[in-house]
Protein backbone atom coordinates (compact mmCIF):
# COMPACT_ATOMS: atom_id res chain seq x y z
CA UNK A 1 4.73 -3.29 -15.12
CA UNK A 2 1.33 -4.08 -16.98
CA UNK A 3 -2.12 -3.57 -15.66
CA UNK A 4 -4.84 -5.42 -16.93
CA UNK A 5 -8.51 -2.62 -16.68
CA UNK A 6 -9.54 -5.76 -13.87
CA UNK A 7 -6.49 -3.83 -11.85
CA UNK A 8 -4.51 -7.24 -12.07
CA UNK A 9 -0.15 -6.47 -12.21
CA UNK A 10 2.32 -8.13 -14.33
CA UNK A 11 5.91 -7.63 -13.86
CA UNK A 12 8.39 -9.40 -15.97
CA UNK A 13 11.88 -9.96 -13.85
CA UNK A 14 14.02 -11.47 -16.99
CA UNK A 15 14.44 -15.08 -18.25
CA UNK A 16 11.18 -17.10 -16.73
CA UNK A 17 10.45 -14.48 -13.52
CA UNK A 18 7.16 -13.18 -13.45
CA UNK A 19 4.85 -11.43 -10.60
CA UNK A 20 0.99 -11.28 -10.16
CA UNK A 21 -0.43 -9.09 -8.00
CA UNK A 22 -4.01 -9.63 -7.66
CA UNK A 23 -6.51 -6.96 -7.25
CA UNK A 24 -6.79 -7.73 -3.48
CA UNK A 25 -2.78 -7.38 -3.47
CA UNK A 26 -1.94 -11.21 -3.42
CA UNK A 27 1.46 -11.16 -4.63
CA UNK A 28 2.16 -14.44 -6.84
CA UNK A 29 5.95 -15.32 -7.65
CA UNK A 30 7.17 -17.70 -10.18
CA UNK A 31 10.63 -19.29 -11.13
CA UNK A 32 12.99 -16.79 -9.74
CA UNK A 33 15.98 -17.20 -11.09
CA UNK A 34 19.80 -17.67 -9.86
CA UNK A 35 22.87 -18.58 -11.15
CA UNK A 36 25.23 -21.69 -10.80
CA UNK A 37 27.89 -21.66 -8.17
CA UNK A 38 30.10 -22.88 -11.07
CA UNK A 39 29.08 -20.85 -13.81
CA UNK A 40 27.10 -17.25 -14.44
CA UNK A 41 24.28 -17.49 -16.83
CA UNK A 42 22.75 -13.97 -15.83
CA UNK A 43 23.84 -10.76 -15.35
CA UNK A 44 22.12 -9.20 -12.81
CA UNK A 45 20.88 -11.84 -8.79
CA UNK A 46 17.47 -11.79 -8.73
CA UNK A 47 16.38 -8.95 -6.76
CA UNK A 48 15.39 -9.22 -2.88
CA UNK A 49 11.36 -9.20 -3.02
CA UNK A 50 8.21 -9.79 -1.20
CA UNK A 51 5.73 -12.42 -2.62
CA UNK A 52 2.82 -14.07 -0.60
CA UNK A 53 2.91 -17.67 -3.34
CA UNK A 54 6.07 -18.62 -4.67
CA UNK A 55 5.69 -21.44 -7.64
CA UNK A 56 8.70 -23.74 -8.68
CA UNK A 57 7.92 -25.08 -12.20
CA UNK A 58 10.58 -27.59 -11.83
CA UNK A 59 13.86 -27.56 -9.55
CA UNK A 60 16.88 -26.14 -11.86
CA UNK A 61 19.10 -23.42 -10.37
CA UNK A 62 17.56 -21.33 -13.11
CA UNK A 63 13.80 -21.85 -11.58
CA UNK A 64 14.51 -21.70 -7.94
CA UNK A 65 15.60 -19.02 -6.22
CA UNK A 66 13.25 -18.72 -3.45
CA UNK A 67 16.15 -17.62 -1.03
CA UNK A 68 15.63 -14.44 -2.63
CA UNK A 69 11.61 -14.09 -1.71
CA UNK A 70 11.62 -12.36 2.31
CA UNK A 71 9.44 -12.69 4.33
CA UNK A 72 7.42 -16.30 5.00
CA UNK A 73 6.17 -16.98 1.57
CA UNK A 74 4.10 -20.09 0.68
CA UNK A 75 6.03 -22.15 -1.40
CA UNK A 76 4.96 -24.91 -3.55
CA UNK A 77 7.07 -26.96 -5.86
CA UNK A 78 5.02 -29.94 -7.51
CA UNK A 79 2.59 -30.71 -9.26
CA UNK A 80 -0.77 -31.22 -7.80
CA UNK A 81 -4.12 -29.40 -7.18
CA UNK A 82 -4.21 -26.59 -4.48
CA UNK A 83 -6.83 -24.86 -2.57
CA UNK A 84 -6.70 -21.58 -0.02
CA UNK A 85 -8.16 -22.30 3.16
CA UNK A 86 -11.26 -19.75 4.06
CA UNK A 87 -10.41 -16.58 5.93
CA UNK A 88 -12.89 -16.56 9.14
């Protein structure tokens, strides 16, 4: 795992997977990985994981694997301009 000196984490999960975790602990997933029914392309499933934002690039087996994310993770899969509501 990487640390930026702003406290921001990188992990790197193989092929396109990677995980932010903010400095308030906002946990942001994108493209977790899976393999074919048909056919194996990687070696290892993608792990079982928390993540609070899940981001789908585009929808091939090898960018989707949300199944994998527990918990209730926001997911978003498009294109498109998002904003987080205000805490009160």
């Amino acid at each position: 795992m990487q640390q930026a000196s702003s406290g921001v984490q990188l992990r790197y999960y193989g092929h396109c997977a990677f995980q932010w975790t903010t400095v308030q602990g906002v946990r942001v997933l994108v493209d977790p990985y899976r393999n074919r029914e048909d056919r194996r392309w990687f070696v290892k499933e993608f792990p079982l994981m928390e993540s609070d934002l899940v981001l789908i690039t585009h929808a091939h087996f090898d960018h989707d694997a949300f199944h994998r994310v527990t918990g209730e993770p926001s997911i978003l899969r498009g294109g498109g301009s998002f904003q987080r509501a205000a805490q009160r």
